[in-house]
Protein backbone atom coordinates (compact mmCIF):
# COMPACT_ATOMS: atom_id res chain seq x y z
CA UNK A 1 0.00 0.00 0.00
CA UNK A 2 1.45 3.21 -1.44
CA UNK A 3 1.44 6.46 0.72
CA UNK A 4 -1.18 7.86 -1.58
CA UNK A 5 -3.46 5.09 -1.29
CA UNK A 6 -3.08 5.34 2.09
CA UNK A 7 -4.00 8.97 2.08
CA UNK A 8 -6.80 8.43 -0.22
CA UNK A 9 -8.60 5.55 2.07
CA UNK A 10 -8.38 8.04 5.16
CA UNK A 11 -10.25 11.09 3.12
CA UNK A 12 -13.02 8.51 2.41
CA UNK A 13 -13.22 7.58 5.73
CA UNK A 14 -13.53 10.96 6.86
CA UNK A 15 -15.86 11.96 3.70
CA UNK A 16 -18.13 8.94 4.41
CA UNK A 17 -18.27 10.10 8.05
CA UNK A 18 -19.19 13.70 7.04
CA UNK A 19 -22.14 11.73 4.70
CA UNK A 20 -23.66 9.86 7.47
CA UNK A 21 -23.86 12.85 9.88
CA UNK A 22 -25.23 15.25 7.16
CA UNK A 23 -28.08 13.01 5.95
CA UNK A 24 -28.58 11.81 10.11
CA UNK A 25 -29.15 15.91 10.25
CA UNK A 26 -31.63 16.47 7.91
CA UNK A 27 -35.04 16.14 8.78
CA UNK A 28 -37.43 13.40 6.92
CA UNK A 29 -39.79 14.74 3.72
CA UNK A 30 -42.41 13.48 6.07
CA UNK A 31 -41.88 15.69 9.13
CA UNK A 32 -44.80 18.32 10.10
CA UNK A 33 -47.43 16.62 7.99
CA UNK A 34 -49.75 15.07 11.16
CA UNK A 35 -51.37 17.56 13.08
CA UNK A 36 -50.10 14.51 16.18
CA UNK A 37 -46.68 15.67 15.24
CA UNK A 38 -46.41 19.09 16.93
CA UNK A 39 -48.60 22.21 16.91
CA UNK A 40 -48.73 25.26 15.06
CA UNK A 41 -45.45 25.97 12.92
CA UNK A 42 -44.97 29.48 11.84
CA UNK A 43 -44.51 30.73 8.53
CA UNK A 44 -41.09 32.39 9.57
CA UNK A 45 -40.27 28.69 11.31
CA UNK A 46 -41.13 26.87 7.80
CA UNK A 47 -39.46 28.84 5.34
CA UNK A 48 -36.25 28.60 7.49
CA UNK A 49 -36.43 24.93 8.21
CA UNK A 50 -37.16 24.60 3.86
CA UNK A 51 -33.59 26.96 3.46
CA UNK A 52 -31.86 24.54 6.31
CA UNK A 53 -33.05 21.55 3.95
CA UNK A 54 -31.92 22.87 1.38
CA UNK A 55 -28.29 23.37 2.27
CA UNK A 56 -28.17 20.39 3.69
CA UNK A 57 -29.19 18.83 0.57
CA UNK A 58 -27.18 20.74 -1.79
CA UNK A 59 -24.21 19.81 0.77
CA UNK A 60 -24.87 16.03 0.31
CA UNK A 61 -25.10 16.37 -3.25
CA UNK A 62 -21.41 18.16 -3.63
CA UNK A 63 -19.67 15.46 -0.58
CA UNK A 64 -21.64 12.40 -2.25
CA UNK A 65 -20.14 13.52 -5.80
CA UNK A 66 -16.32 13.81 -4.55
CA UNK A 67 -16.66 10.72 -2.44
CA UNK A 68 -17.38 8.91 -6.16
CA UNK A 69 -14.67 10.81 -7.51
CA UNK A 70 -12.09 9.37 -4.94
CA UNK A 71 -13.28 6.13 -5.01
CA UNK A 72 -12.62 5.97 -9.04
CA UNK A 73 -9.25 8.08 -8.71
CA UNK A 74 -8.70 5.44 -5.97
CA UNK A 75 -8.90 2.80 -8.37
């Protein structure tokens, strides 16, 4: 096992880390639908929870895409 290689395994590690806790911090496409789930959310509350999701997701996107491209350059 070259030095690179070596290198290369431990950013995955740490990328595939980083995946797990961003998608564990998102919330589900599900939450706030019951009215059992929790009471009134605020407009103000909503659109900021939407931008939250949204960064998370863009986030995922852009750490899922050089995870792939370290696993080929890997190879």
């Amino acid at each position: 096992m070259t030095t690179a290689q070596l290198i290369i395994g431990i950013i995955m590690i740490l990328i595939s880390l980083i995946i797990i806790a961003v998608v564990l911090i998102q919330q589900g496409r599900r939450s706030g639908l019951g009215a059992i789930s929790g009471g009134a959310d605020t407009f103000l509350s909503k659109s900021k929870a939407r931008t939250v999701d949204a960064v998370l997701a863009r986030w995922t996107k852009y750490i899922a895409i050089l995870f792939f491209v370290l696993a080929i350059v890997a190879n």
